[in-house]
N, C-alpha and C. Protein backbone atom coordinates (compact mmCIF):
# COMPACT_ATOMS: atom_id res chain seq x y z
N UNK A 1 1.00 -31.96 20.96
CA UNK A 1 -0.05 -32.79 20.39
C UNK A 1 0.38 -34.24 20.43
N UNK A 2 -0.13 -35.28 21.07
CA UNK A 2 0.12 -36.77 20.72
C UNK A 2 -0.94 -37.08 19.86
N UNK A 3 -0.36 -38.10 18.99
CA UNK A 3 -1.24 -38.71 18.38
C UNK A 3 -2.28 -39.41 18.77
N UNK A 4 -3.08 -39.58 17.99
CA UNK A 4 -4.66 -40.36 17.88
C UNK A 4 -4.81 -41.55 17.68
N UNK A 5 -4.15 -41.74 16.38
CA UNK A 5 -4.26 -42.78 15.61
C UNK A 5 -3.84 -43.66 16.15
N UNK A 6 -2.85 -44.53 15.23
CA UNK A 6 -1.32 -45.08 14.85
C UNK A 6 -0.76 -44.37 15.66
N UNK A 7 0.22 -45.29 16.31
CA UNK A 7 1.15 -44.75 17.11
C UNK A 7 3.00 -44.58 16.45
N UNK A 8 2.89 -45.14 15.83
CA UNK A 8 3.45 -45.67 14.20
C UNK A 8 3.53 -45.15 13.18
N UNK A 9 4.96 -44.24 11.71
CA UNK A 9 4.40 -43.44 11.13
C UNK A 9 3.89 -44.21 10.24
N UNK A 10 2.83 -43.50 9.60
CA UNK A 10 2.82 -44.15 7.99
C UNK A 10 2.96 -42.99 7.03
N UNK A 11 2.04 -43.41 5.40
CA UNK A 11 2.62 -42.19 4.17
C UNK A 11 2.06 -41.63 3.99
N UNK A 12 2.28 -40.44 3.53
CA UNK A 12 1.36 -39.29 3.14
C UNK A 12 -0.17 -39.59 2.59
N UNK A 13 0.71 -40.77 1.50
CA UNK A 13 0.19 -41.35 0.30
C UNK A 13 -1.14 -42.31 1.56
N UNK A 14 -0.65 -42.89 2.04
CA UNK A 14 -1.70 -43.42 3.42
C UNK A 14 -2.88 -42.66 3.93
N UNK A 15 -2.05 -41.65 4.44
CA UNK A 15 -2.90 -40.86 5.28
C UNK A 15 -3.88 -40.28 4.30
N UNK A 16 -3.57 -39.57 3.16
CA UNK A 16 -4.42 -38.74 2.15
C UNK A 16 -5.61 -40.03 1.28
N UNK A 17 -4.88 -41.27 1.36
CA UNK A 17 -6.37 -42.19 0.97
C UNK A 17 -7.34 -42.61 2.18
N UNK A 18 -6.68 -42.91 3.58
CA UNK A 18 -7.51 -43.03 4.40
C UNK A 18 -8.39 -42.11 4.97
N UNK A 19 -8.16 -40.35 5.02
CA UNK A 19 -9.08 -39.11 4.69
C UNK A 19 -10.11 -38.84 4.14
N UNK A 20 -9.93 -39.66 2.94
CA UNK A 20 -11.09 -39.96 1.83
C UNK A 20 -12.38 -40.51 2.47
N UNK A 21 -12.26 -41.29 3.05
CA UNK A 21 -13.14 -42.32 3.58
C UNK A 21 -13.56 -42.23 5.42
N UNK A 22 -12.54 -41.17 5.89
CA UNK A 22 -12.44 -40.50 7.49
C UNK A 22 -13.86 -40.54 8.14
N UNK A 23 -14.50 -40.83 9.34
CA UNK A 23 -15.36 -40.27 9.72
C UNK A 23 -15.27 -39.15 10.33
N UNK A 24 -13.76 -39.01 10.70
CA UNK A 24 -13.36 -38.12 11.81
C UNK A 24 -12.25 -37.37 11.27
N UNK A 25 -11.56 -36.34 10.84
CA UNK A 25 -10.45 -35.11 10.24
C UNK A 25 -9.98 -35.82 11.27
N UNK A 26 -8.49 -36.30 10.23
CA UNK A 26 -7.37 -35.62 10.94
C UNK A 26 -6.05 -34.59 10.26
N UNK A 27 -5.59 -34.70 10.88
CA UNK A 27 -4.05 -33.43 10.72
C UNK A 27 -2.95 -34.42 10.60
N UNK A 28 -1.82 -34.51 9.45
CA UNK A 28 -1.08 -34.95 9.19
C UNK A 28 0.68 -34.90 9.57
N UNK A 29 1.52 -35.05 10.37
CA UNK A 29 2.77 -34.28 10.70
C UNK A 29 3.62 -35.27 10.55
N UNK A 30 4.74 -35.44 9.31
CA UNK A 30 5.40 -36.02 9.06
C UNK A 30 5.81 -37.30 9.84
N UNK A 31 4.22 -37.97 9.34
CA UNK A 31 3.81 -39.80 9.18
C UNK A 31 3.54 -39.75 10.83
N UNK A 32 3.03 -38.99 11.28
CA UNK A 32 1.64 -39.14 12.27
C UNK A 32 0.56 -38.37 12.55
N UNK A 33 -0.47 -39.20 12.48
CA UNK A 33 -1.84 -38.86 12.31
C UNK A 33 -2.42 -38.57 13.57
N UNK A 34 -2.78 -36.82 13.38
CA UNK A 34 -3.93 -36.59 14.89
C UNK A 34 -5.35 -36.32 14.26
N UNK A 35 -5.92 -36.97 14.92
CA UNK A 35 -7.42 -36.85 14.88
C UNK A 35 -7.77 -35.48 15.44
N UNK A 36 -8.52 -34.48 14.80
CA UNK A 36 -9.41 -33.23 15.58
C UNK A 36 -10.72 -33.13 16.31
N UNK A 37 -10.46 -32.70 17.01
CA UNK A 37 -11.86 -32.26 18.22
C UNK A 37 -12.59 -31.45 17.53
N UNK A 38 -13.80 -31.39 18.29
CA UNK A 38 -15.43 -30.74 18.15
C UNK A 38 -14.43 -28.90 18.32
N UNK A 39 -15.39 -28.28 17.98
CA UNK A 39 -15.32 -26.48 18.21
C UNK A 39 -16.20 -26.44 18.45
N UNK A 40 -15.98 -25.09 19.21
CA UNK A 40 -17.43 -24.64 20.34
C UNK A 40 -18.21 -23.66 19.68
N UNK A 41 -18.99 -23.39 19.66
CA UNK A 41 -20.58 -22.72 19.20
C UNK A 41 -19.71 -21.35 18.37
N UNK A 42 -19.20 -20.65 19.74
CA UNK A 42 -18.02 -19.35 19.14
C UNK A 42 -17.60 -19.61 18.04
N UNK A 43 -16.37 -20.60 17.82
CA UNK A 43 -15.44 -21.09 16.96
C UNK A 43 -16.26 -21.32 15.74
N UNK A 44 -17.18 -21.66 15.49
CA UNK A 44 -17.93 -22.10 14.23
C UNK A 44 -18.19 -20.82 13.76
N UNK A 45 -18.75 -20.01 14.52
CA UNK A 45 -19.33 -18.88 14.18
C UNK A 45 -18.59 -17.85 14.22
N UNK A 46 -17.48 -17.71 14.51
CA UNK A 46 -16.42 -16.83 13.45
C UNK A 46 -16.03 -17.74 12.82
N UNK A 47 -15.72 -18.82 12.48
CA UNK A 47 -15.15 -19.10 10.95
C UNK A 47 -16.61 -18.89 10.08
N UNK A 48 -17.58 -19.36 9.95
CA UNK A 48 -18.74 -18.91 9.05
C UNK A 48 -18.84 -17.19 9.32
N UNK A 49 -18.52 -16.40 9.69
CA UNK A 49 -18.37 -14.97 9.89
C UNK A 49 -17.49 -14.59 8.62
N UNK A 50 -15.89 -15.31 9.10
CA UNK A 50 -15.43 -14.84 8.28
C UNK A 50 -15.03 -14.98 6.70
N UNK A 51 -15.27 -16.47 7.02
CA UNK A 51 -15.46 -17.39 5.45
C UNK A 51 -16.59 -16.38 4.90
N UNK A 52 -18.08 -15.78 5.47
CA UNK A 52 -18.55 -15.21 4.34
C UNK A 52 -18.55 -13.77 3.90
N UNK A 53 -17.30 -13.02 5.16
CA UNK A 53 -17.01 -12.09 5.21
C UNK A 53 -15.70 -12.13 3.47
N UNK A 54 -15.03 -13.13 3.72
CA UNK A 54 -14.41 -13.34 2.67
C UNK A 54 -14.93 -13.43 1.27
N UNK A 55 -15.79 -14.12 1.01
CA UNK A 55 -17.04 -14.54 0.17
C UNK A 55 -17.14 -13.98 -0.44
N UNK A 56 -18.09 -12.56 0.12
CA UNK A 56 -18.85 -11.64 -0.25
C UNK A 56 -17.68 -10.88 -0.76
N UNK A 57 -16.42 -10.73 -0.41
CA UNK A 57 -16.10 -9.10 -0.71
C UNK A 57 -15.27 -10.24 -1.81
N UNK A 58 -14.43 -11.30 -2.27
CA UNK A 58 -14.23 -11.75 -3.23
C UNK A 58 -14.87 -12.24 -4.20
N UNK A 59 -16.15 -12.60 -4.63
CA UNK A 59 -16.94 -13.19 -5.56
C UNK A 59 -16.92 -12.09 -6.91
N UNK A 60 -16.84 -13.03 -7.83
CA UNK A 60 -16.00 -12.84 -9.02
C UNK A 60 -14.86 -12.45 -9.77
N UNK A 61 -14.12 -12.84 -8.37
CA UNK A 61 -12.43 -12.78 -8.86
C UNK A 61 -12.14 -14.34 -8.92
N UNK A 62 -10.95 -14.49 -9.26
CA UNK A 62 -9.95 -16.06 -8.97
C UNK A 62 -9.68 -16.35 -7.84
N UNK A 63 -10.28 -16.06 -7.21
CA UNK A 63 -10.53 -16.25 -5.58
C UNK A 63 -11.47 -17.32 -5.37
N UNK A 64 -10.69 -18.59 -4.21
CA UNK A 64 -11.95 -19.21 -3.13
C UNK A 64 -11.46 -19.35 -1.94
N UNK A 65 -12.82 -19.66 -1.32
CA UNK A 65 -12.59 -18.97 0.08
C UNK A 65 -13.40 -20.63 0.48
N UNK A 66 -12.50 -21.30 1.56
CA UNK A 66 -12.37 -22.72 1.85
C UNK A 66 -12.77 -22.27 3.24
N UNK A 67 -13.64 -23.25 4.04
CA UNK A 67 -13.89 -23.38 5.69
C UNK A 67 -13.81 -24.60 5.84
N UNK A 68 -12.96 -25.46 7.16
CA UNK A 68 -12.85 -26.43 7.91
C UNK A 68 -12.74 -27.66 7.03
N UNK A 69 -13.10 -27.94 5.58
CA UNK A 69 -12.82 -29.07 5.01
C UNK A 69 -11.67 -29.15 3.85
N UNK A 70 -10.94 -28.34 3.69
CA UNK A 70 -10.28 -28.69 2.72
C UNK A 70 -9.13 -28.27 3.46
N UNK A 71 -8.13 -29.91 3.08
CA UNK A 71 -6.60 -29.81 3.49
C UNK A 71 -5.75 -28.69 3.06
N UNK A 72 -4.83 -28.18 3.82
CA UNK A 72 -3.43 -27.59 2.94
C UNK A 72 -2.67 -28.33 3.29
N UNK A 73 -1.27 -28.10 2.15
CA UNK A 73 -0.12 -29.00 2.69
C UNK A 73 0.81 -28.06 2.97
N UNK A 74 2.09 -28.33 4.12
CA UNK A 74 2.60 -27.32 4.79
C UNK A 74 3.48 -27.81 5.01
N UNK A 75 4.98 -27.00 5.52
CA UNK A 75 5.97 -27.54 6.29
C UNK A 75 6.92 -26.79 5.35
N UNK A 76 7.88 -27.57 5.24
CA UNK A 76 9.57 -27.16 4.82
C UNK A 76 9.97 -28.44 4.06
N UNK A 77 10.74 -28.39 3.25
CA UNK A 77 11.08 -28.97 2.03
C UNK A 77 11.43 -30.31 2.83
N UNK A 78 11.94 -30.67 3.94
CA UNK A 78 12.02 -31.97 4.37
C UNK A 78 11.11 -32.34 5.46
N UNK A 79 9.77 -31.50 5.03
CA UNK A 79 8.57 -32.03 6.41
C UNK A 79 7.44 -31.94 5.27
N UNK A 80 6.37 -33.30 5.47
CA UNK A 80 4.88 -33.26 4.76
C UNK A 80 4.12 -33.38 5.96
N UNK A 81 3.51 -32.33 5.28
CA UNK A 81 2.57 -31.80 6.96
C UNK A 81 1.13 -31.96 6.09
N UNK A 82 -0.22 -31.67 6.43
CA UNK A 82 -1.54 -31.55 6.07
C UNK A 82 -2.00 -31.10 7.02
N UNK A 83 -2.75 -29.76 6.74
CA UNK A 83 -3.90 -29.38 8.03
C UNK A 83 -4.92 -28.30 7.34
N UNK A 84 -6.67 -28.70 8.17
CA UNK A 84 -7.62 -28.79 8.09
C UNK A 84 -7.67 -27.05 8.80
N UNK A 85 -7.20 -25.86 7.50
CA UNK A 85 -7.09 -24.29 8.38
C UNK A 85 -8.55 -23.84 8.27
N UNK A 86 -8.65 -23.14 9.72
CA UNK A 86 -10.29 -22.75 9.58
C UNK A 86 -10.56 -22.03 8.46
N UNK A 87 -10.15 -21.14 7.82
CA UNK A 87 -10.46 -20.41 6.27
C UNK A 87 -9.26 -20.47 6.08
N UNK A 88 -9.37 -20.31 4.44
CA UNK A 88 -8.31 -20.35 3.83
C UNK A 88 -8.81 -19.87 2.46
N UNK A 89 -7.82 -19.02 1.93
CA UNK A 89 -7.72 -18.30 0.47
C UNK A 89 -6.88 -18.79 -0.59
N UNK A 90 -8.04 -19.15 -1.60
CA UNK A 90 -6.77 -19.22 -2.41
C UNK A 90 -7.15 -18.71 -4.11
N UNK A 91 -5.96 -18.29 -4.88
CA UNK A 91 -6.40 -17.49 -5.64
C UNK A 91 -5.27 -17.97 -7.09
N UNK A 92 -6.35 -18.53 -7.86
CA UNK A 92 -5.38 -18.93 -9.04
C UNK A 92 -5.18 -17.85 -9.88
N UNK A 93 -3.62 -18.49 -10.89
CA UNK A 93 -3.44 -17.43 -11.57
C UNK A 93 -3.67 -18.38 -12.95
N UNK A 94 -3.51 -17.55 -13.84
CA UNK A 94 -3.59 -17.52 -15.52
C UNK A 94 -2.54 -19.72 -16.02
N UNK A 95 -1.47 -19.05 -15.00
CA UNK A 95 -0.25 -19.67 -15.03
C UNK A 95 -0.52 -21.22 -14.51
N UNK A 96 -1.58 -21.27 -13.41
CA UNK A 96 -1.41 -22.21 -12.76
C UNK A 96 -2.05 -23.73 -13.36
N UNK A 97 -1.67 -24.43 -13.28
CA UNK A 97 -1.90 -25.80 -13.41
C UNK A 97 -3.48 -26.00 -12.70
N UNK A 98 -4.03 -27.42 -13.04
CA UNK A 98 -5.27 -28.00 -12.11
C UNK A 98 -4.60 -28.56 -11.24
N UNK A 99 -4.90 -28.35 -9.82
CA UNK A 99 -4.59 -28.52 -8.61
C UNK A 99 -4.45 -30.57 -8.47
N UNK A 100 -3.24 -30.88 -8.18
CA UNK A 100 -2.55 -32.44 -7.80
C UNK A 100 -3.85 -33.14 -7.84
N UNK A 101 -4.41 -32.91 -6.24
CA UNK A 101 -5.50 -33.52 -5.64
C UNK A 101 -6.56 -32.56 -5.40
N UNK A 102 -7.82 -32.75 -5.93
CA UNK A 102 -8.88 -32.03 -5.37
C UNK A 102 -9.28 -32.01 -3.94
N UNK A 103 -8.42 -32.74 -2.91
CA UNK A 103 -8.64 -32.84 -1.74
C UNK A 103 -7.53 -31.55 -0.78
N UNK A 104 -6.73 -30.95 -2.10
CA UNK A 104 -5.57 -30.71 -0.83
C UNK A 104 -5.64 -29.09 -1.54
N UNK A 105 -5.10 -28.20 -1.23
CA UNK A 105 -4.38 -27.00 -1.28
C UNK A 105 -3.06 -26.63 -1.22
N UNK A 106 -2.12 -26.00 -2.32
CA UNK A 106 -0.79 -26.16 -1.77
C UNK A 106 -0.23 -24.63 -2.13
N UNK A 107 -1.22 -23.93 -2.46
CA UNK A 107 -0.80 -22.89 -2.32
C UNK A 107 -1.69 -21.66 -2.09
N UNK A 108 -2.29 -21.66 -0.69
CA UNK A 108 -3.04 -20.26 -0.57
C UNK A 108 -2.50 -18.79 -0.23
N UNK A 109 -3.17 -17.93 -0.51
CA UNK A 109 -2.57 -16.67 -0.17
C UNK A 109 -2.84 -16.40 1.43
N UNK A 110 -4.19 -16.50 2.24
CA UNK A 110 -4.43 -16.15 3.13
C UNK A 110 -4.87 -17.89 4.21
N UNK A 111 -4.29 -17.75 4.97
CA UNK A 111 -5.21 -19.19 6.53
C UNK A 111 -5.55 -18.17 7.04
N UNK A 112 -6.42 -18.95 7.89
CA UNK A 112 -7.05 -17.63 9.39
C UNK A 112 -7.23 -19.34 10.03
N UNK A 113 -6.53 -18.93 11.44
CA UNK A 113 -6.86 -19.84 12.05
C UNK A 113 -7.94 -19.57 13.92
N UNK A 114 -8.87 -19.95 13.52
CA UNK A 114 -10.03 -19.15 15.11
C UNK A 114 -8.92 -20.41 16.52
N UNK A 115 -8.97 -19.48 16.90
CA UNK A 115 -7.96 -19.97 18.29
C UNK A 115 -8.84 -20.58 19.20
N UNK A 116 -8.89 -21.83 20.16
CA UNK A 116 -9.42 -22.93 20.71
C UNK A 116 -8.46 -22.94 22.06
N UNK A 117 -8.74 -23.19 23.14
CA UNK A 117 -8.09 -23.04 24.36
C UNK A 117 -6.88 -24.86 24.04
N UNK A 118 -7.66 -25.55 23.31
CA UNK A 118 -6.88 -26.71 23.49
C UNK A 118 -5.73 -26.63 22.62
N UNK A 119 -6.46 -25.93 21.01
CA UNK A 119 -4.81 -25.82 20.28
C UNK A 119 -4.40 -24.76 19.98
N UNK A 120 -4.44 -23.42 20.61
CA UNK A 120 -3.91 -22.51 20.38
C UNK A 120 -2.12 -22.73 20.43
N UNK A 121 -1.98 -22.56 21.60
CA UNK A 121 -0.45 -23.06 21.65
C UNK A 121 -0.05 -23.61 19.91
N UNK A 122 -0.17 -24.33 19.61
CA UNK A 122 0.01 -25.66 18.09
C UNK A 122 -0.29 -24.53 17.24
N UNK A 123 -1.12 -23.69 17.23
CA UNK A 123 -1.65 -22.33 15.95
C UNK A 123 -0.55 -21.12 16.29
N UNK A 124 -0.53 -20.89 17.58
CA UNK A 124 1.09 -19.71 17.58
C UNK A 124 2.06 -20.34 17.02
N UNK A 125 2.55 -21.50 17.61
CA UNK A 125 4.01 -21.74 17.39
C UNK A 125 3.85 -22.98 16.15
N UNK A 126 3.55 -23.96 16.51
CA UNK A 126 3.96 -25.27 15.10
C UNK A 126 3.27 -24.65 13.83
N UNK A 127 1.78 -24.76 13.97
CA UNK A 127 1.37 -24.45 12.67
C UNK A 127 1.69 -23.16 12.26
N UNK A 128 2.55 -21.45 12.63
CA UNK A 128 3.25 -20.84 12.01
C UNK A 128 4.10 -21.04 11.81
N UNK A 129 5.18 -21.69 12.12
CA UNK A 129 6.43 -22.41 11.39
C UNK A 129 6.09 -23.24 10.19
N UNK A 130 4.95 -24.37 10.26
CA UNK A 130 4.37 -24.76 9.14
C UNK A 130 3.87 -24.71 7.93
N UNK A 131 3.13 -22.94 7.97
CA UNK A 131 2.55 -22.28 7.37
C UNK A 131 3.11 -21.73 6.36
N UNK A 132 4.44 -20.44 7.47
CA UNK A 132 5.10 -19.62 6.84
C UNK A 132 6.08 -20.42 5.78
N UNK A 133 6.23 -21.37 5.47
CA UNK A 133 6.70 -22.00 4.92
C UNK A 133 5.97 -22.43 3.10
N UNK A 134 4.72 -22.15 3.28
CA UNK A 134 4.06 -22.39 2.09
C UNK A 134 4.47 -21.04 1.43
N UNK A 135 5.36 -21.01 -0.23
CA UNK A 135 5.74 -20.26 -1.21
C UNK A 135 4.57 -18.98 -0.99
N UNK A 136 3.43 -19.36 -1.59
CA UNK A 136 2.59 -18.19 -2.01
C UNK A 136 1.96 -18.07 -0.65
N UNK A 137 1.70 -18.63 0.36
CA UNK A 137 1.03 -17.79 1.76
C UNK A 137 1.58 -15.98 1.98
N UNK A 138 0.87 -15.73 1.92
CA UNK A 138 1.03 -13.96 2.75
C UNK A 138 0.79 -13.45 4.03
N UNK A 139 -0.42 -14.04 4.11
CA UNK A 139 -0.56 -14.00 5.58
C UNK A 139 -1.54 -15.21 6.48
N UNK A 140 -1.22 -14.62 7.51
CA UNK A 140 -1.46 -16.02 8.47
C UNK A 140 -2.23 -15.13 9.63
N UNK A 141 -3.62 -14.95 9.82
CA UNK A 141 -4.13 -14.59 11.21
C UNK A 141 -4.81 -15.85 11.68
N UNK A 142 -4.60 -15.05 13.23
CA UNK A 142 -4.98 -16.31 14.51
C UNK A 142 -6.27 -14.88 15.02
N UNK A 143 -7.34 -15.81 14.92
CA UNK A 143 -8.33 -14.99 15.52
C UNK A 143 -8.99 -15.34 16.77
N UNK A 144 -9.10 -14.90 17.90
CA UNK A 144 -9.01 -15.18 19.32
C UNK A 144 -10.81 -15.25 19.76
N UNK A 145 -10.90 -16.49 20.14
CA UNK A 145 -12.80 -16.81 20.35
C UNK A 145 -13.45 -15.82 21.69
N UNK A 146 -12.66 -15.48 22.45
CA UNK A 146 -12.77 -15.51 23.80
C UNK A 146 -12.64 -13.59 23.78
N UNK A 147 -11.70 -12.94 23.46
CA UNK A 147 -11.72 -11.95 23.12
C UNK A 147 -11.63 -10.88 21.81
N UNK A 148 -12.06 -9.66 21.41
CA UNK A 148 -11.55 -9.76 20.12
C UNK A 148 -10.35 -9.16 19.71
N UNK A 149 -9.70 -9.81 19.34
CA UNK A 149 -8.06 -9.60 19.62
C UNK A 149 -7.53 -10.90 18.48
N UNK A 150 -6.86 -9.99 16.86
CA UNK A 150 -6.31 -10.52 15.98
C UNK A 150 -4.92 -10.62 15.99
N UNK A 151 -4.03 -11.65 15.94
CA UNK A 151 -2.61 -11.22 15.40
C UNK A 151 -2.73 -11.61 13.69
N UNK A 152 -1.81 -10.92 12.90
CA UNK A 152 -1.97 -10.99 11.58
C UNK A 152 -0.32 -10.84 11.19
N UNK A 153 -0.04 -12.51 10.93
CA UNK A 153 1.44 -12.24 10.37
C UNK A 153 1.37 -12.36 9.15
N UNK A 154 2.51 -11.43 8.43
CA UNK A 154 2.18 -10.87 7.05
C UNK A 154 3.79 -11.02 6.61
N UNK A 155 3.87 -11.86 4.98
CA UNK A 155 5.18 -11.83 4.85
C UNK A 155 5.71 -10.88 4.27
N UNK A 156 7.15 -10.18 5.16
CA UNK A 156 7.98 -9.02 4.03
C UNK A 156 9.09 -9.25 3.68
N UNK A 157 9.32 -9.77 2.39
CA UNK A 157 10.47 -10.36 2.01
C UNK A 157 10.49 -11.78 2.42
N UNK A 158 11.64 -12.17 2.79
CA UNK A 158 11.84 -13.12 3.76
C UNK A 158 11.58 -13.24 5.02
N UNK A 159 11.20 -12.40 5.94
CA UNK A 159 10.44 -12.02 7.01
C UNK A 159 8.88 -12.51 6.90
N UNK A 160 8.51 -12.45 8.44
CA UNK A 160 7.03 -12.13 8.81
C UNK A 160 7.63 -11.33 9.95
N UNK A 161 6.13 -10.67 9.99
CA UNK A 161 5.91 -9.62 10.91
C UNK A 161 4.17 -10.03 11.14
N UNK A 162 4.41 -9.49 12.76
CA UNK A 162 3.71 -9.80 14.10
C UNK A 162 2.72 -8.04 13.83
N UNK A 163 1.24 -8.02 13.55
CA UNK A 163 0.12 -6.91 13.79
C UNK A 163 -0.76 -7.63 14.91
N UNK A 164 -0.38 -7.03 16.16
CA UNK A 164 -1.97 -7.49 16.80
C UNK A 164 -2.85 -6.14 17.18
N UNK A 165 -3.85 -6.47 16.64
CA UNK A 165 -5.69 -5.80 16.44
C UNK A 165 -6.50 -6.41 17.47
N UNK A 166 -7.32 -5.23 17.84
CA UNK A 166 -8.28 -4.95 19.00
C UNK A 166 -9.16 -4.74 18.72
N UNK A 167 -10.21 -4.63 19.50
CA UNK A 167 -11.36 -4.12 19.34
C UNK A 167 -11.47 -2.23 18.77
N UNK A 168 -11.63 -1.99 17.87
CA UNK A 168 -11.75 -0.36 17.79
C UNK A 168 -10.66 -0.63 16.59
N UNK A 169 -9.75 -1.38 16.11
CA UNK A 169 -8.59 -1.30 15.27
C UNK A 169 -9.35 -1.87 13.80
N UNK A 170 -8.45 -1.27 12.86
CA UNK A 170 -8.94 -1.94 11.11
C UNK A 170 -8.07 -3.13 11.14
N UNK A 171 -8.59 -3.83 10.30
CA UNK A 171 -7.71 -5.29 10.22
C UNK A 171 -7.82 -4.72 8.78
N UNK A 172 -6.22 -4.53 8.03
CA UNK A 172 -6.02 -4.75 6.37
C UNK A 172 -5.45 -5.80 5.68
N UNK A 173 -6.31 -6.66 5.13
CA UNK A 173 -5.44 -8.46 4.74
C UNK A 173 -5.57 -7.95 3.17
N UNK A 174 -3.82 -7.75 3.10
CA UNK A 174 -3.46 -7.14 1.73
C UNK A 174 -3.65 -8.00 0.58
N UNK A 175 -3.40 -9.49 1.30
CA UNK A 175 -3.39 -10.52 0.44
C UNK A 175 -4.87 -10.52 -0.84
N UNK A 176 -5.96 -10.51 -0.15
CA UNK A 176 -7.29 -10.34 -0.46
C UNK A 176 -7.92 -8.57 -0.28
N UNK A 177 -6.94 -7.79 -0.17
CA UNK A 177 -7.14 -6.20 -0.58
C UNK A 177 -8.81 -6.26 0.07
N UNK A 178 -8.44 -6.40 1.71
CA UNK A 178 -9.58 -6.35 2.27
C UNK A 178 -9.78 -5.69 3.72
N UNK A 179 -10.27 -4.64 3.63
CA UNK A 179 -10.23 -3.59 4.66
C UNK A 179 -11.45 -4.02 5.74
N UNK A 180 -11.47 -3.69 6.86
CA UNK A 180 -12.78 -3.93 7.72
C UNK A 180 -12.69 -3.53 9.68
N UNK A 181 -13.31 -3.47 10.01
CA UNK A 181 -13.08 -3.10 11.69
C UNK A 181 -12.97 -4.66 12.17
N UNK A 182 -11.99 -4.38 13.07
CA UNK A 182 -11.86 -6.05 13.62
C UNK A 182 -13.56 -6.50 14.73
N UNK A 183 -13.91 -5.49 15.00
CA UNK A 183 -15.30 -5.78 14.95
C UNK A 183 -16.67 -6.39 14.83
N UNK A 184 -15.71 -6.10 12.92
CA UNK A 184 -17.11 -7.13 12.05
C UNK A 184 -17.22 -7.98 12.10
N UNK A 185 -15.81 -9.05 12.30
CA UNK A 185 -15.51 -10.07 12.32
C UNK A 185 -16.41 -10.95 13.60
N UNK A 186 -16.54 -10.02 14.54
CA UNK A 186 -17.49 -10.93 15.96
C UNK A 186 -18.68 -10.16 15.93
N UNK A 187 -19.44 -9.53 15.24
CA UNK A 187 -20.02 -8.95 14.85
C UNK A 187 -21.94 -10.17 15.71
N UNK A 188 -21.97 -10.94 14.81
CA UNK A 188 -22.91 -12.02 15.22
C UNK A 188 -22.60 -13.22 15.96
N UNK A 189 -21.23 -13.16 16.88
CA UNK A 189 -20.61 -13.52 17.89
C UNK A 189 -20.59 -13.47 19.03
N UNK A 190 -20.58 -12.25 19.33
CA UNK A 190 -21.09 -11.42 21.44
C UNK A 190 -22.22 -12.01 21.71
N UNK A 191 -22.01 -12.34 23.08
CA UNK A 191 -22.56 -12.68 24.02
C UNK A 191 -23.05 -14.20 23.76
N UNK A 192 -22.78 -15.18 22.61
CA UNK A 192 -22.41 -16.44 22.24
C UNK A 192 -21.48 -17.13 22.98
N UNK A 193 -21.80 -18.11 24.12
CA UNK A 193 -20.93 -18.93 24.50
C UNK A 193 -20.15 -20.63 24.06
């Protein structure tokens, strides 16, 4: 990924006030700013698939279920990262505090990120290094526009582990105790270019 912006880093504290006011998302990677591209007809329509696939089967728990606008923050104790995950779960407890910034997320249980020919590469490799790194994340699926074909990394212990799902396979996202045919998910998707 090269940057957009600034070629130049600046601060978190920067980047998260100039967001505010953005015409255009960007993605944050320790003090450089990339601006994000358009998604294609597909891509919208599995994340609204699954954002209300999420929705529906969580509504009236401590559960919310976030699409394309709300930041998480990510990385490893000496990286501040921010990125714009196509869904994202998150589920307060009893315990928890009111969230820093109403702009950001810093601790979800579930991302799903819909895979894009331009940043897939950046969703396998950077943004799961990024990810797996957030305390309470559990799991992390990459859902594929083009075919239907899930990977679903799920943390055990200190580990993740690699599930990839097909067409005909159940997808189980333990995080959100949510069973379904990987299917459903492209369900009002086929034959959408």
């Amino acid at each position: 990924m090269q940057p957009l912006m600034k070629t130049y880093p600046i601060t978190a504290a920067e980047y998260l006030e100039a967001e505010k006011t953005a015409e255009v998302k960007h993605e944050f990677v320790n003090g450089y700013v990339y601006a994000m591209v358009g998604a294609s007809r597909r891509h919208n329509l599995l994340t609204v698939s699954l954002a209300t696939l999420l929705n529906t089967h969580l509504k009236g728990t401590r559960c919310q279920v976030f699409a394309s606008d709300m930041k998480v923050r990510a990385g490893g104790k000496n990286d501040t990262m921010f990125f714009y995950p196509d869904v994202m779960v998150v589920c307060s407890h009893p315990s928890d505090e009111t969230p820093k910034d109403p702009y950001v997320e810093e601790a979800p249980k579930l991302i799903i990120e819909v895979l894009s020919p331009s940043t897939e590469q950046y969703d396998r490799l950077g943004k799961l290094a990024a990810y797996t790194q957030i305390a309470r994340l559990e799991e992390y699926l990459l859902v594929d526009q083009q075919d239907m074909l899930v990977d679903l990394y799920r943390r055990s212990g200190e580990q993740w582990q690699l599930t990839q799902l097909k067409k005909g396979d159940q997808l189980v996202l333990n995080s959100v105790e949510l069973e379904l045919p990987v299917a459903d998910i492209y369900r009002d998707v086929i034959g959408v270019v």
